[in-house]
Protein backbone atom coordinates (compact mmCIF):
# COMPACT_ATOMS: atom_id res chain seq x y z
CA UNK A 1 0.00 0.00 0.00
CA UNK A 2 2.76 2.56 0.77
CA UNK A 3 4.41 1.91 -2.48
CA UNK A 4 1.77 2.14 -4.49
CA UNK A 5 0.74 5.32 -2.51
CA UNK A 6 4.74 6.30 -3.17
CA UNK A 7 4.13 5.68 -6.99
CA UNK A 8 1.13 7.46 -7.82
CA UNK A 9 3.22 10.83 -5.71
CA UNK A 10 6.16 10.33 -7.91
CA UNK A 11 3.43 9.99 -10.96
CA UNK A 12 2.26 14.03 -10.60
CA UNK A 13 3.91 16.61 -11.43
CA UNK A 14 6.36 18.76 -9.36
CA UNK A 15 6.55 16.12 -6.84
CA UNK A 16 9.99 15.24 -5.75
CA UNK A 17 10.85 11.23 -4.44
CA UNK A 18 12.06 12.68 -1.30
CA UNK A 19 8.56 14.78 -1.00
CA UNK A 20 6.75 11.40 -1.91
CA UNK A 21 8.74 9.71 0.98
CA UNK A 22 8.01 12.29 3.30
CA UNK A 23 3.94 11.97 2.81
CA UNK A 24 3.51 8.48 2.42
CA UNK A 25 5.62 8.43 5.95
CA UNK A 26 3.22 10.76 7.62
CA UNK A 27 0.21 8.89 6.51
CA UNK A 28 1.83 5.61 7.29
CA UNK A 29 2.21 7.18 11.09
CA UNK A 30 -1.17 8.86 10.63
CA UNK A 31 -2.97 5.17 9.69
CA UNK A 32 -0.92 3.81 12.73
CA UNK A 33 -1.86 5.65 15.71
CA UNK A 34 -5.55 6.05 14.11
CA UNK A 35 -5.40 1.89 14.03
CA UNK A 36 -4.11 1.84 17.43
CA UNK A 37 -6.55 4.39 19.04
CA UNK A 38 -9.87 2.21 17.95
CA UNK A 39 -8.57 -0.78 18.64
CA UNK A 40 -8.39 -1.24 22.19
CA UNK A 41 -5.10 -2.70 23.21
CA UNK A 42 -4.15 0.18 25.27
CA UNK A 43 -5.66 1.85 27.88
CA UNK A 44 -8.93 3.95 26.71
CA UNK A 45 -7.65 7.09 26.47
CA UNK A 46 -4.01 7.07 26.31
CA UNK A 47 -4.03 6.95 22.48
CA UNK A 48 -7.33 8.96 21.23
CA UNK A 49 -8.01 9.67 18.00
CA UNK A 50 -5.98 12.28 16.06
CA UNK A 51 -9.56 13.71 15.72
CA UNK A 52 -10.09 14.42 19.02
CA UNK A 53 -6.69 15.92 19.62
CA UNK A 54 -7.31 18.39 16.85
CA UNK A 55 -10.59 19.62 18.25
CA UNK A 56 -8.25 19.52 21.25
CA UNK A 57 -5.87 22.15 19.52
CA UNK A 58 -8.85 24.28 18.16
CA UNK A 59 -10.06 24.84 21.89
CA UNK A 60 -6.48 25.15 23.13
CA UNK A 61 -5.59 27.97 20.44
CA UNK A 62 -9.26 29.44 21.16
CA UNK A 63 -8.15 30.17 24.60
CA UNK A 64 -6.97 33.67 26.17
CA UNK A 65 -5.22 31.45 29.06
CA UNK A 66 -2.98 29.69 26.07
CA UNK A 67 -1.34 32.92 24.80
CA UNK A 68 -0.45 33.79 28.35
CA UNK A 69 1.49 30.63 28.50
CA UNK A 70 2.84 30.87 25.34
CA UNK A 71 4.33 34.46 26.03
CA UNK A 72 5.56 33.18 29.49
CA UNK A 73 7.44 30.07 27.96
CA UNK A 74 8.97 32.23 24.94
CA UNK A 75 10.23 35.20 26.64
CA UNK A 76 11.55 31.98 29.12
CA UNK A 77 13.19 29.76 26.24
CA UNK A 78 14.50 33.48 24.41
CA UNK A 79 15.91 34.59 27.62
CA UNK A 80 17.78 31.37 28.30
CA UNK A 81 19.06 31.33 24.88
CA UNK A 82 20.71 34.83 24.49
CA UNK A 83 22.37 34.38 28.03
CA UNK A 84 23.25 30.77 27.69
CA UNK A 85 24.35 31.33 23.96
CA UNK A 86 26.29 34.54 24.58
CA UNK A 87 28.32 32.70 27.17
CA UNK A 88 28.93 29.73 25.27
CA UNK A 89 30.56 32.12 22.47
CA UNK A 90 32.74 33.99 24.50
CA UNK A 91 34.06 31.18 26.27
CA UNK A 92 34.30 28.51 23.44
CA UNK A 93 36.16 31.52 21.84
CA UNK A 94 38.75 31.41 24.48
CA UNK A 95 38.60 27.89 24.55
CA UNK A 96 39.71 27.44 21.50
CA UNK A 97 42.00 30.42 21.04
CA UNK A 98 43.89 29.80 24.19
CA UNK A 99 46.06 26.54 25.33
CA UNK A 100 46.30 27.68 28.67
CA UNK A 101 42.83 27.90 28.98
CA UNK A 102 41.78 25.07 26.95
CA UNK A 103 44.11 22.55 29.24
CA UNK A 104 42.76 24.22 32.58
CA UNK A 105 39.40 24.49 31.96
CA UNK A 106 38.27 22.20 28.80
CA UNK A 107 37.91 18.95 30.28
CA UNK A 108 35.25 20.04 33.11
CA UNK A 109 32.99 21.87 30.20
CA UNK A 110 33.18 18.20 28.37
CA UNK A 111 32.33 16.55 32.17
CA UNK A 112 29.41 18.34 32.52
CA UNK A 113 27.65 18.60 29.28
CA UNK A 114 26.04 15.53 28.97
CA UNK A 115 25.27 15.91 32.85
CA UNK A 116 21.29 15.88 33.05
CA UNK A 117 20.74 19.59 33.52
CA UNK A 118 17.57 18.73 35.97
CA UNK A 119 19.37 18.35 38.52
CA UNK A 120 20.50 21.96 38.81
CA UNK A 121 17.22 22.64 39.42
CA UNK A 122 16.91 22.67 43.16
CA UNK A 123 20.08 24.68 43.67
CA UNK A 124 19.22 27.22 40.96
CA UNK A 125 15.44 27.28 43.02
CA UNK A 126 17.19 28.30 46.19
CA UNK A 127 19.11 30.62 44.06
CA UNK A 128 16.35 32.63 42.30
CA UNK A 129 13.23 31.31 43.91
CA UNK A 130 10.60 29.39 41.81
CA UNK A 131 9.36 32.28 39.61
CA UNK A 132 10.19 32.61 36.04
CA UNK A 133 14.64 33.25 36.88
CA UNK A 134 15.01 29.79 37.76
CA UNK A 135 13.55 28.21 34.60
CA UNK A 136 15.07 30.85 32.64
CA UNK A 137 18.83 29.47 34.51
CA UNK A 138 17.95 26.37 33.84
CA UNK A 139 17.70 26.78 30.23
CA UNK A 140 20.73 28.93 29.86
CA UNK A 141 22.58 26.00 31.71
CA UNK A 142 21.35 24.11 29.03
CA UNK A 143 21.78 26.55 25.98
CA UNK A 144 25.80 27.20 27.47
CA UNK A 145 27.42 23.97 26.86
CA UNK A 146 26.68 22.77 23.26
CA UNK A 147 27.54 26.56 21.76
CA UNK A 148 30.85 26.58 23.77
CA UNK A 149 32.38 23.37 22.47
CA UNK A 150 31.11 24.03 19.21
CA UNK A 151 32.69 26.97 19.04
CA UNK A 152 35.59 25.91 20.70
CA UNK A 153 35.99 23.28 18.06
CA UNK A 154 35.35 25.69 15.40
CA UNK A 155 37.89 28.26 16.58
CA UNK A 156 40.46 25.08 15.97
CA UNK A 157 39.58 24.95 12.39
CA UNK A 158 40.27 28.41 11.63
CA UNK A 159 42.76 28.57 8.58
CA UNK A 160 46.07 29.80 10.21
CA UNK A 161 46.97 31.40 7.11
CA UNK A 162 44.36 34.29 8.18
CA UNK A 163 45.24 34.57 11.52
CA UNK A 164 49.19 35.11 10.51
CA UNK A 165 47.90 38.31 7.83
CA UNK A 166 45.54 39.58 10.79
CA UNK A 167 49.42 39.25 12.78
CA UNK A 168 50.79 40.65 10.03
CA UNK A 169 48.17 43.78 10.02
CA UNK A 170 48.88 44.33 13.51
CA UNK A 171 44.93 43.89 14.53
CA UNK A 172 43.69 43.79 18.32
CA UNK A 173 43.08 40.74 19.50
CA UNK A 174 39.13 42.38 19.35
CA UNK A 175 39.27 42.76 15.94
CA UNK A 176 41.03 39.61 15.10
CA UNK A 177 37.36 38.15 17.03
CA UNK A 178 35.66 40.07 14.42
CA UNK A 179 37.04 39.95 11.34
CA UNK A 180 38.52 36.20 11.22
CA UNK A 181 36.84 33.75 13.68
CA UNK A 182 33.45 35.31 13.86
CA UNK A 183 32.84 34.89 9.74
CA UNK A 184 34.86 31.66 9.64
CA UNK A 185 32.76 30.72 12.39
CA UNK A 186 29.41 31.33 11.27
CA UNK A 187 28.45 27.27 10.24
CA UNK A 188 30.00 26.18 13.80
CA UNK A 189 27.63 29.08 15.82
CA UNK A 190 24.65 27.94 13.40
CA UNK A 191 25.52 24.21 15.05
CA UNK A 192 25.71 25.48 18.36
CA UNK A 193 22.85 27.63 18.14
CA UNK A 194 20.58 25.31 16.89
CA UNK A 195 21.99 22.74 19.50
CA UNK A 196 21.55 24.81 22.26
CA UNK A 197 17.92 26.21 21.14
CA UNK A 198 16.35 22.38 21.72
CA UNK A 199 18.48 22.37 24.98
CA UNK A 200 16.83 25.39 26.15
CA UNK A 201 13.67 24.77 25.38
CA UNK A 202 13.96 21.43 26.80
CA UNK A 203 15.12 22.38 30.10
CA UNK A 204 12.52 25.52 30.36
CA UNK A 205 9.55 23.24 30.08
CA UNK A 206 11.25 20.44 32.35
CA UNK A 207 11.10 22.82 34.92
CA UNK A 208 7.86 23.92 34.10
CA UNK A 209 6.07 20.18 34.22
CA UNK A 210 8.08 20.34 37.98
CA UNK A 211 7.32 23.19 39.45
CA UNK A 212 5.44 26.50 37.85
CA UNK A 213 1.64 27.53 37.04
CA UNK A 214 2.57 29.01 33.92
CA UNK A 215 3.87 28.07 30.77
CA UNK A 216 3.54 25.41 27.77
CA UNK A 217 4.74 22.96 30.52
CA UNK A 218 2.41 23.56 33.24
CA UNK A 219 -0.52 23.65 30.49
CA UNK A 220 0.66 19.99 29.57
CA UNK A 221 1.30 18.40 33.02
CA UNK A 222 -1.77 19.97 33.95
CA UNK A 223 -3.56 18.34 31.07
CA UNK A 224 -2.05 15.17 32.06
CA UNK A 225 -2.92 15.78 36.14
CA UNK A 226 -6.53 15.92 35.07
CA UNK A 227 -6.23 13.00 32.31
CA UNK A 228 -7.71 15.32 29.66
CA UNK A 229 -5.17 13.50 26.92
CA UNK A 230 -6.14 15.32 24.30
CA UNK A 231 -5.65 18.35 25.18
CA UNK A 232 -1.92 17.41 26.29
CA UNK A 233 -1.22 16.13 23.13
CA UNK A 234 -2.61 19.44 21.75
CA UNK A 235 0.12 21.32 24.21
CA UNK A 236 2.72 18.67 22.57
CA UNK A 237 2.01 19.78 18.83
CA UNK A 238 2.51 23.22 19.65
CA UNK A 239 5.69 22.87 21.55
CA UNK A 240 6.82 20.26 18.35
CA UNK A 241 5.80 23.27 15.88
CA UNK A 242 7.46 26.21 17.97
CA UNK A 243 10.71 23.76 17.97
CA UNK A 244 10.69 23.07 14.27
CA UNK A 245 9.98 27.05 13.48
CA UNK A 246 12.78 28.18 16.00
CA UNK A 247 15.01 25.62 13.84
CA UNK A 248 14.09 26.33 10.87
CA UNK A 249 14.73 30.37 11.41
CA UNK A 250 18.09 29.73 12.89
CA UNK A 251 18.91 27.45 9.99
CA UNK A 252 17.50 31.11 7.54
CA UNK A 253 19.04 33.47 9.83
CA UNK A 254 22.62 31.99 10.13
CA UNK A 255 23.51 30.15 6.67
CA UNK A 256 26.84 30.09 5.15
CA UNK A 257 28.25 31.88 2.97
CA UNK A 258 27.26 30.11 -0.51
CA UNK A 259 24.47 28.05 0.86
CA UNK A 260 21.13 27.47 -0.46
């Protein structure tokens, strides 16, 4: 059935095989979760129909109370990636640049990135309370560590050939950051920043589900509290759409030179 579903795609006009794919995927998944909501063999509820998610989402969108979350969890995730992405420039840019630094203080960034940032959470609660500044720490925990050692790694493969004619033209170790390893760097901060944009908005609405009353992560946990299923799979398609725009406009924004 897929293939024949793949064929007739490929048949019209203007469609691509790679398009094809993509649909006859999506409908596969689509048929899937539609065959495993009416037939029972999970608990009733815990797959409903894609039907009843949607009118879900049409409520959910409907409501005054969703934009309020919305705006709490963007200006959260935003927050925690300028802060957490700012620092993981500057110091992957001195990670790189610098031995001395790069011996002394490399190995504990590399320790502690794949460290579940969740656990910071209690400390960084006693820090800033449990108000918006302790999500938006969380997240910038998150955001710091993929940016820095992709930068750091970046810095690395700067040509040497440039930086001995920015030597040779005498430049300030400030302008040497600005006119060499910031444009030679722009695929490796595209990397980090698209890295460290999940990261963020993971660990914003982790610490939403565990402690807050506001934000796309209270919304679902609440949802889920009061077994309402649908409507936390509604919350879920938003956060999966806000994800895949936020990549998709770093990926725009930040493009190499000569890509299309």
């Amino acid at each position: 059935m897929a293939s024949a579903s793949l064929t007739i795609l490929q048949a019209r006009r203007g469609v691509s095989p790679v398009t094809a794919l993509r649909v006859v995927a999506i409908l596969a998944i689509w048929a899937l979760w539609e065959g495993v909501a009416a037939s029972g063999l999970l608990y009733k509820g815990v797959v409903p129909s894609s039907f009843a998610i949607f009118r879900a989402l049409a409520v959910l969108v409907a409501s005054a109370d969703f934009y309020t979350n919305l705006a709490v969890t963007l200006f959260e995730v935003a927050g925690a990636l300028l802060i957490g992405g700012v620092a993981g420039l500057v110091v992957g840019l001195l990670l790189g640049a610098s031995k001395f630094f790069s011996r002394a203080f490399e190995p504990y960034v590399h320790y502690l990135a794949p460290t579940p940032k969740i656990v910071f959470l209690p400390v960084l609660m006693v820090m800033f309370g449990v108000g918006p500044a302790s999500k938006l720490a969380l997240g910038a925990i998150s955001a710091f560590f993929p940016m820095a050692l992709s930068i750091a790694v970046g810095v690395r493969g700067v040509d040497p050939v440039l930086l001995r004619v920015a030597q040779s033209f005498r430049l300030t170790r400030l302008q040497v950051v600005r006119k060499v390893y910031l444009p030679a760097l722009v695929r490796p901060i595209s990397i980090g920043l698209r890295l460290s944009f999940g990261l963020a908005m993971v660990g914003c609405l982790l610490s939403e589900i565990a402690l807050s009353n506001k934000g796309l992560g209270f919304l679902a946990a609440n949802d889920y509290g009061h077994f309402q299923i649908p409507a936390m799979y509604a919350v879920l398609i938003v956060v999966f759409v806000l994800a895949a725009a936020g990549n998709a406009a770093i990926v725009r924004l930040i493009r190499p030179r000569g890509a299309v």
